[in-house]
Protein backbone atom coordinates (compact mmCIF):
# COMPACT_ATOMS: atom_id res chain seq x y z
CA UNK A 1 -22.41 -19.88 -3.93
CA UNK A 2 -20.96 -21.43 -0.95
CA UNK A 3 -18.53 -18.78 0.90
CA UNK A 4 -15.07 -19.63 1.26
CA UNK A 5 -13.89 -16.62 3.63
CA UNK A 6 -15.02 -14.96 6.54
CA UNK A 7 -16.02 -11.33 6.39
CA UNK A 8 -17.21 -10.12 9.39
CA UNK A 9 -13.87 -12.69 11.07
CA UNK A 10 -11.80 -10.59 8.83
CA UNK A 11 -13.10 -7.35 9.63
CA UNK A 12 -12.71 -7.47 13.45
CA UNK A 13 -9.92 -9.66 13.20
CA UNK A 14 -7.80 -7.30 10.79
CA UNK A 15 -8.99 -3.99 13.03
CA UNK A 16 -7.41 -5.56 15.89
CA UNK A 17 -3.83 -6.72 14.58
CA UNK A 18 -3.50 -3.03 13.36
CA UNK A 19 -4.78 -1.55 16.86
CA UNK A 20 -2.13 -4.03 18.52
CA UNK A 21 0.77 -2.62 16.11
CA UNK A 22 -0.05 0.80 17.29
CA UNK A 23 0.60 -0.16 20.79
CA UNK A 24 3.83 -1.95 19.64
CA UNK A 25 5.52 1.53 18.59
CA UNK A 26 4.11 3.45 21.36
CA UNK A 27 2.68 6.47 19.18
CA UNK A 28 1.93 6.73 15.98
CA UNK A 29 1.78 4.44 13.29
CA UNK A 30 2.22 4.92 9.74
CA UNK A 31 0.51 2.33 7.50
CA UNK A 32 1.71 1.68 4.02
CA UNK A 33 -1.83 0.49 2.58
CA UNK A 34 -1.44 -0.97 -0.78
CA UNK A 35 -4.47 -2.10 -3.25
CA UNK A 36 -7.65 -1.35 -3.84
CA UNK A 37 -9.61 0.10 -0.91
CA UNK A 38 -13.19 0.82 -2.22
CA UNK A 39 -13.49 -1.79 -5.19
CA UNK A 40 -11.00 -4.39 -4.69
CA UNK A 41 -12.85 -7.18 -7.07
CA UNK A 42 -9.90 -9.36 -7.51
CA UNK A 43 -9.87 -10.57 -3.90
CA UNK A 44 -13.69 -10.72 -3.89
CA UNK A 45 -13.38 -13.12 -6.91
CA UNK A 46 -10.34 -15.64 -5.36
CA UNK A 47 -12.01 -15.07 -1.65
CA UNK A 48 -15.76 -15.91 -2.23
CA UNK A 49 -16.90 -14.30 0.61
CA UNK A 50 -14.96 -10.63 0.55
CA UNK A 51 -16.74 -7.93 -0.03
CA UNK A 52 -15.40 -5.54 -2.42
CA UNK A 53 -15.08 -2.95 -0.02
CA UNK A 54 -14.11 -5.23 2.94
CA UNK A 55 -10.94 -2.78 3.93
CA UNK A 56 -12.71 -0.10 4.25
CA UNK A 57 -15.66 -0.95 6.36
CA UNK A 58 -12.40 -2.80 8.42
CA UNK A 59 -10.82 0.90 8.16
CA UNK A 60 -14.13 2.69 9.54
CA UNK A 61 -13.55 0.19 12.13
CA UNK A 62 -10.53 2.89 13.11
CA UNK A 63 -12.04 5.85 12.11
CA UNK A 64 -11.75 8.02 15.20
CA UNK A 65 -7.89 6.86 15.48
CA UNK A 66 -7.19 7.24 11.73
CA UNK A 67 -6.23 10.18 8.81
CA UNK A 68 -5.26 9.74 5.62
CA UNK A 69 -2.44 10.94 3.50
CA UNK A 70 -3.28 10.45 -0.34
CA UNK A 71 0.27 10.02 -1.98
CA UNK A 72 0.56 11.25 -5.79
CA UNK A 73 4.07 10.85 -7.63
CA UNK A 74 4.42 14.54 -9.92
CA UNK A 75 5.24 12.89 -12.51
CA UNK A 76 2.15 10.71 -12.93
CA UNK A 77 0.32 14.10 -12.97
CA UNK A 78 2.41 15.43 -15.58
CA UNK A 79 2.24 12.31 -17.89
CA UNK A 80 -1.21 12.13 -17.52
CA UNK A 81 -0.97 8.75 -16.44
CA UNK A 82 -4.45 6.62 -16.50
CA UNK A 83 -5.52 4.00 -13.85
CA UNK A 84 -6.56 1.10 -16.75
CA UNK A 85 -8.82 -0.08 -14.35
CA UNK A 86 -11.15 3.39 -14.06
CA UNK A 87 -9.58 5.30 -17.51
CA UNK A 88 -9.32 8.18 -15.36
CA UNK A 89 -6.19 10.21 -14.77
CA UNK A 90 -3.93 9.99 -11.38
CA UNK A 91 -5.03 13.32 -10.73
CA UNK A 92 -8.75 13.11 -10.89
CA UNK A 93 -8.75 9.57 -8.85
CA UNK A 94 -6.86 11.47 -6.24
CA UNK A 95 -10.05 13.92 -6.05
CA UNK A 96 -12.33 11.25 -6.29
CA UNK A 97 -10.67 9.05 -3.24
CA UNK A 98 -10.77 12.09 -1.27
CA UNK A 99 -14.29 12.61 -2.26
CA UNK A 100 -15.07 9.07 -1.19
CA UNK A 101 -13.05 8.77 2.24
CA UNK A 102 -14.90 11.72 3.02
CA UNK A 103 -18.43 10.49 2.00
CA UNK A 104 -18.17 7.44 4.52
CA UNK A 105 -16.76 9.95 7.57
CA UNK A 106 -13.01 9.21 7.12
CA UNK A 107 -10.77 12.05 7.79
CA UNK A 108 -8.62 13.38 4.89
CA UNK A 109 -5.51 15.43 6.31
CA UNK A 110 -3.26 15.84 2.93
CA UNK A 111 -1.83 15.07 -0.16
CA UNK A 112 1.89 14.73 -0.81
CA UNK A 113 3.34 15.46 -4.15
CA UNK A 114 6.14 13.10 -4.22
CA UNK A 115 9.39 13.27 -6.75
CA UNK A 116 8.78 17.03 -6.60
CA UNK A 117 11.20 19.00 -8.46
CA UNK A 118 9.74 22.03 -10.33
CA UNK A 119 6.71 24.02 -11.28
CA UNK A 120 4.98 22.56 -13.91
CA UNK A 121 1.32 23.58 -15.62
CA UNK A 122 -0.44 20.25 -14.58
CA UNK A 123 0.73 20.34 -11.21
CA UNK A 124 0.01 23.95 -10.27
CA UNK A 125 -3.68 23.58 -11.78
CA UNK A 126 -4.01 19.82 -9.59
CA UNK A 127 -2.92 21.84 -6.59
CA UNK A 128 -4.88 24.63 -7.21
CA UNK A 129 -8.20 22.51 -7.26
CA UNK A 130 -6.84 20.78 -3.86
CA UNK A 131 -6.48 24.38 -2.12
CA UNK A 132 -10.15 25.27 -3.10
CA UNK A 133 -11.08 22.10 -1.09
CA UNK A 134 -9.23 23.11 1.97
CA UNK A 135 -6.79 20.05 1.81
CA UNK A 136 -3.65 20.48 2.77
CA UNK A 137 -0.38 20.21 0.35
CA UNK A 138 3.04 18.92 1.02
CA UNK A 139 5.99 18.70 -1.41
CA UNK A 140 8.37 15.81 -1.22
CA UNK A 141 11.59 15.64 -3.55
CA UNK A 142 13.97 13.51 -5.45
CA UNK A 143 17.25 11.79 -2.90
CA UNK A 144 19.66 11.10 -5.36
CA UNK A 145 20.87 7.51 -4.79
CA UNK A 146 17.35 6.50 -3.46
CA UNK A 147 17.35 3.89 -2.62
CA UNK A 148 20.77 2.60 -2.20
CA UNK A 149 22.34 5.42 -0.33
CA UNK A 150 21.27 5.43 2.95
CA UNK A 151 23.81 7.91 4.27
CA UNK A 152 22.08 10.32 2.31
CA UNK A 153 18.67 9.34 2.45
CA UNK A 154 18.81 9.25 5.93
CA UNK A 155 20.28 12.98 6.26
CA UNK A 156 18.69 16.60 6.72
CA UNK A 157 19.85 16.16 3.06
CA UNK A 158 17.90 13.49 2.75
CA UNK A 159 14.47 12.96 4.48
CA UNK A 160 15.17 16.04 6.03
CA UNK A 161 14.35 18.30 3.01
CA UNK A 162 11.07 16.88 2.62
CA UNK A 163 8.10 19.31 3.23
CA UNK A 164 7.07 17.37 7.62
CA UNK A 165 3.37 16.47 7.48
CA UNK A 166 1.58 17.70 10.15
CA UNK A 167 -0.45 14.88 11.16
CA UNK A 168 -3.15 14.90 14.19
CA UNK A 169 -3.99 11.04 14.86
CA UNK A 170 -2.48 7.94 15.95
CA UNK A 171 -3.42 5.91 12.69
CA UNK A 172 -2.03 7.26 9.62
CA UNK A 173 -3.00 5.60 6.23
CA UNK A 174 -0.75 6.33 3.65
CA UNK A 175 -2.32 5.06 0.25
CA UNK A 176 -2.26 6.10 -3.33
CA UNK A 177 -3.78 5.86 -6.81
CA UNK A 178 -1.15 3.69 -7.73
CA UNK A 179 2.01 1.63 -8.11
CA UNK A 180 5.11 3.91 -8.15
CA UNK A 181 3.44 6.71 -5.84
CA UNK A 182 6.25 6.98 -3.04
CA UNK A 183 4.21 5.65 -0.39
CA UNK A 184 6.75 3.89 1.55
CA UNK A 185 8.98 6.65 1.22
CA UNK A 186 6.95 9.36 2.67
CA UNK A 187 6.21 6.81 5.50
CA UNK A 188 9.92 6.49 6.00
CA UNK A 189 10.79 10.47 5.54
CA UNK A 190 8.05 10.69 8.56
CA UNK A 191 9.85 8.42 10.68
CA UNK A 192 12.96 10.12 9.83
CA UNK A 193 11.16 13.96 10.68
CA UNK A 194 9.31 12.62 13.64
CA UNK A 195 12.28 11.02 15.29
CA UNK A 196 14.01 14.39 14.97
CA UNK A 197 11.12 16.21 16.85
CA UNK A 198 10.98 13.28 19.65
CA UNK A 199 7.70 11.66 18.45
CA UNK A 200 7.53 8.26 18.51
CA UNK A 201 6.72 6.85 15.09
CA UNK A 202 6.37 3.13 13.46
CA UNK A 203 5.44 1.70 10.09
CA UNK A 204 3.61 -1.01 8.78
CA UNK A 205 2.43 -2.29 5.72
CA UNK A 206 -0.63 -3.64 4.44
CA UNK A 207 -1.17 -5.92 1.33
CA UNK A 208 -3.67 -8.23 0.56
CA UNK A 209 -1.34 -10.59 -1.40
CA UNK A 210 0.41 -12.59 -1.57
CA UNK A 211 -0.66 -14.53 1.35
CA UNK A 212 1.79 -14.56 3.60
CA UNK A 213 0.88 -18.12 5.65
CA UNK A 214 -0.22 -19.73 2.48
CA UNK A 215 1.68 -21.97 0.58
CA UNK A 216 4.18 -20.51 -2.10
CA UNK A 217 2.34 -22.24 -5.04
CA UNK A 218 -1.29 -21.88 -3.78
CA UNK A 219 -3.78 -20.94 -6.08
CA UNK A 220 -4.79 -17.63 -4.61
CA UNK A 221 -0.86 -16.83 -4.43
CA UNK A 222 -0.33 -17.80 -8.08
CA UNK A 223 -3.59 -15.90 -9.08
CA UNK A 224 -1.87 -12.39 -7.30
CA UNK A 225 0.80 -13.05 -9.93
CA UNK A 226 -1.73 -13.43 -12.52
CA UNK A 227 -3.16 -10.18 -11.78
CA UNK A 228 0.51 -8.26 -11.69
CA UNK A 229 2.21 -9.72 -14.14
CA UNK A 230 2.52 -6.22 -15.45
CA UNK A 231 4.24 -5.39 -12.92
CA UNK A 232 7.08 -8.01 -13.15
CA UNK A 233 5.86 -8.96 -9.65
CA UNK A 234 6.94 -12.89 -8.30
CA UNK A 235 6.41 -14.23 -5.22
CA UNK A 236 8.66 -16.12 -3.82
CA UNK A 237 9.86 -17.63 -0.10
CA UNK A 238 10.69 -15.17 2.55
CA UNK A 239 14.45 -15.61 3.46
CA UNK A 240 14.81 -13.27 6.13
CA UNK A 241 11.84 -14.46 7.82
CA UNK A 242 12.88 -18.60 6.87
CA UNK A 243 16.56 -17.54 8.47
CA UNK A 244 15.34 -15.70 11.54
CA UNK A 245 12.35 -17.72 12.36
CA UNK A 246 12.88 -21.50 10.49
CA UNK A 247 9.51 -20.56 9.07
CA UNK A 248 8.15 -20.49 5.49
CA UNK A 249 6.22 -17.08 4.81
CA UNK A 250 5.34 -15.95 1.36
CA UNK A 251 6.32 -12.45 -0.05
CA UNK A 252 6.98 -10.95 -3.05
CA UNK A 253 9.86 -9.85 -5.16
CA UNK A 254 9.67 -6.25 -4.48
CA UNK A 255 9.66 -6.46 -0.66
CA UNK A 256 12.25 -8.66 -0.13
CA UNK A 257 14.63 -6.99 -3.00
CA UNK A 258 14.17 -3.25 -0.97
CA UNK A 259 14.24 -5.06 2.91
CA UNK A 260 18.37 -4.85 3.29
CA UNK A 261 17.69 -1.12 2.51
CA UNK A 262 14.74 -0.49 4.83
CA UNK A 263 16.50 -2.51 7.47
CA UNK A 264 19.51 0.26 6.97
CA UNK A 265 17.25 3.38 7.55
CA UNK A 266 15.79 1.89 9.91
CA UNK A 267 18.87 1.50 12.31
CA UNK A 268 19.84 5.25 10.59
CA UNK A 269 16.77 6.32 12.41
CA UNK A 270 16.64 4.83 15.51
CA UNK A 271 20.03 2.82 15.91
CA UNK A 272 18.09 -0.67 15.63
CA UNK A 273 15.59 -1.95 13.37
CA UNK A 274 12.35 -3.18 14.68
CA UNK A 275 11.95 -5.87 12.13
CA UNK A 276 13.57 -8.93 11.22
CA UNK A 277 12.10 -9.65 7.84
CA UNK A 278 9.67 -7.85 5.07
CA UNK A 279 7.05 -10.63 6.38
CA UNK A 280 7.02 -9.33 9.77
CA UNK A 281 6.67 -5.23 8.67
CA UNK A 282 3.37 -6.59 7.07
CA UNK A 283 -0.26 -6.72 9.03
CA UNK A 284 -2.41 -9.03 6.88
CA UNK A 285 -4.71 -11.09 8.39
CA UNK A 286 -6.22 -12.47 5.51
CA UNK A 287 -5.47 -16.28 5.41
CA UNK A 288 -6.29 -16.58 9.05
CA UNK A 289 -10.11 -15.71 7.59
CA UNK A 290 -10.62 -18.49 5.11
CA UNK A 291 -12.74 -21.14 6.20
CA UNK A 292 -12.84 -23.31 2.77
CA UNK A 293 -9.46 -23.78 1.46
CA UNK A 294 -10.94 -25.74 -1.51
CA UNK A 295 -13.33 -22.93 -2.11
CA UNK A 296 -10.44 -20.39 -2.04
CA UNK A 297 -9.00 -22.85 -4.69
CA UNK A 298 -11.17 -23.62 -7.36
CA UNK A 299 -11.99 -19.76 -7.53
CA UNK A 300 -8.55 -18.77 -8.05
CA UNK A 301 -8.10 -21.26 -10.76
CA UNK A 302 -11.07 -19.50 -12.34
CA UNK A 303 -9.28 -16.12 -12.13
CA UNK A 304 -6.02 -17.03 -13.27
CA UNK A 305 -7.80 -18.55 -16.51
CA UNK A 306 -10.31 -15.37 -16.46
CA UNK A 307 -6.62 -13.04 -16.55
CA UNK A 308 -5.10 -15.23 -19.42
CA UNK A 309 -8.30 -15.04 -21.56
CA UNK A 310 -8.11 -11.31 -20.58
CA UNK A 311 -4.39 -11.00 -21.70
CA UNK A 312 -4.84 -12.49 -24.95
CA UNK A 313 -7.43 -10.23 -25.58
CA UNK A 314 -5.56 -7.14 -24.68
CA UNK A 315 -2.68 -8.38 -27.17
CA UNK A 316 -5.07 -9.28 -29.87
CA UNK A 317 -6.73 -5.56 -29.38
CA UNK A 318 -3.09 -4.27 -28.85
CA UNK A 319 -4.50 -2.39 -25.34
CA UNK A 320 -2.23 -2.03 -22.79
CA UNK A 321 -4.18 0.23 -20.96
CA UNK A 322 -6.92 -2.76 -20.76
CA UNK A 323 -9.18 -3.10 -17.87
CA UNK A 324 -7.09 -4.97 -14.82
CA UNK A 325 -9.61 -4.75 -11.93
């Protein structure tokens, strides 16, 4: 198969940008990192050329700057929510990612329980098994209002309740089993914590897709929607970034729905923001590595047929919990 993207580009290319947004802030950065790190077959499929565990060979790139902070929502535990993709419960994927950062030398520093609010049986026995690895706990709890009331949120009422992570390095990955985790939050409640102590703290976020300097109907872009339309996830034109910069960037829904918010806490925290749009808080290099746009094409036409065939299947079988990967 003829390779449509870049690896090795991507790899030193992606290490880079993040190493030039920790110099931005100064400090220390805090970097939302959304998807798949060890298996992420959907972008190996629409980027012939990515390796499934391309991030994390970028990430080990970093590995003497960076920690990571495994973010688990409480309730997740309690439901004994699955990952479709695995059929393994939040809890246990949490043990196995720390199992596996660990394996390939990365440094583990905690887990957050986020949405904290009371003991429950599921919780105390999850924490229990993290204790008898030595990893270190930290309890994060509900705002009311979150995440339209920024007074609050952005109060010792607030962000200021939250359990402070003690973190040791200038790279902090903040990544999860899942959707719905809290990990922008507990990157936010940091800034909020670390700004009281005089540290200087930034955020950033990394996602694959959509691709932000592709076009808004590409292939690859329509195939991310493909593989979250579950999610209720649509991509859609950056207007922040079209009214600040008379650009086009591609983001999604989600992003620019929460970005008036994060743009308030942001000036909460530190009197200004540092961002101008949800395209700009992002770090992915991704469409600078692809070398055969037509190659990039015709795969992602293959996936999004590959996820309908897959769909019909699931509602035929009547499985929502069907395999996603």
């Amino acid at each position: 198969m003829k390779l449509s993207f870049d690896n090795q580009k991507y790899i030193e290319l992606q290490s880079k940008h993040i190493k030039d947004r920790i110099s931005q802030f100064g400090g220390k950065l805090y970097l939302e990192f959304g998807g798949k790190l060890f298996d992420d077959y959907h972008a190996s499929r629409v980027l012939p050329g990515f390796k499934p565990d391309s991030k994390l060979q970028m990430l080990l790139q970093l590995k003497d700057k960076a920690e990571i902070v495994i973010v688990v929502n409480t309730d997740d535990i309690e439901k004994n929510k699955i990952r479709g993709d695995l059929g393994i419960t939040y809890d246990l994927d949490v043990l196995r990612l720390i199992d596996a950062f660990k394996n390939v030398g990365l440094y583990v520093g905690s887990v957050v329980l986020t949405r904290f609010e009371s003991v429950h049986p599921a919780v105390t026995k999850f924490e229990r098994k993290l204790t008898e690895q030595g990893i270190k706990i930290y309890h994060h709890y509900t705002i009311a209002g979150y995440p339209s009331n920024v007074e609050k949120i952005v109060s010792d009422d607030g962000f200021g309740k939250n359990e402070y992570i003690e973190t040791e390095r200038e790279l902090v990955i903040v990544t999860g089993p899942g959707p719905g985790s809290g990990k922008m939050a507990v990157c936010l409640s940091q800034l909020y914590n670390d700004n009281k102590r005089g540290i200087k703290a930034g955020y950033a976020k990394f996602e694959t897709f959509p691709i932000w300097n592709k076009p808004l109907r590409h292939p690859v872009n329509l195939a991310y929607e493909a593989a979250t339309a579950d999610l209720n996830d649509v991509n859609m034109i950056d207007p922040y970034h079209l009214e600040k910069y008379g650009e086009m960037a591609v983001n999604y829904n989600r992003d620019v729905e929460i970005f008036p918010v994060l743009d308030a806490i942001f000036k909460g925290i530190y009197g200004t923001s540092p961002y101008n749009s949800p395209t700009d808080m992002g770090v992915n290099m991704v469409g600078n590595c692809i070398v055969d746009d037509d190659g990039v094409c015709d795969a992602s036409k293959r996936e999004m047929v590959r996820r309908y065939f897959d769909a019909l299947c699931a509602c035929r079988d009547d499985d929502t919990e069907r395999n996603r990967n």
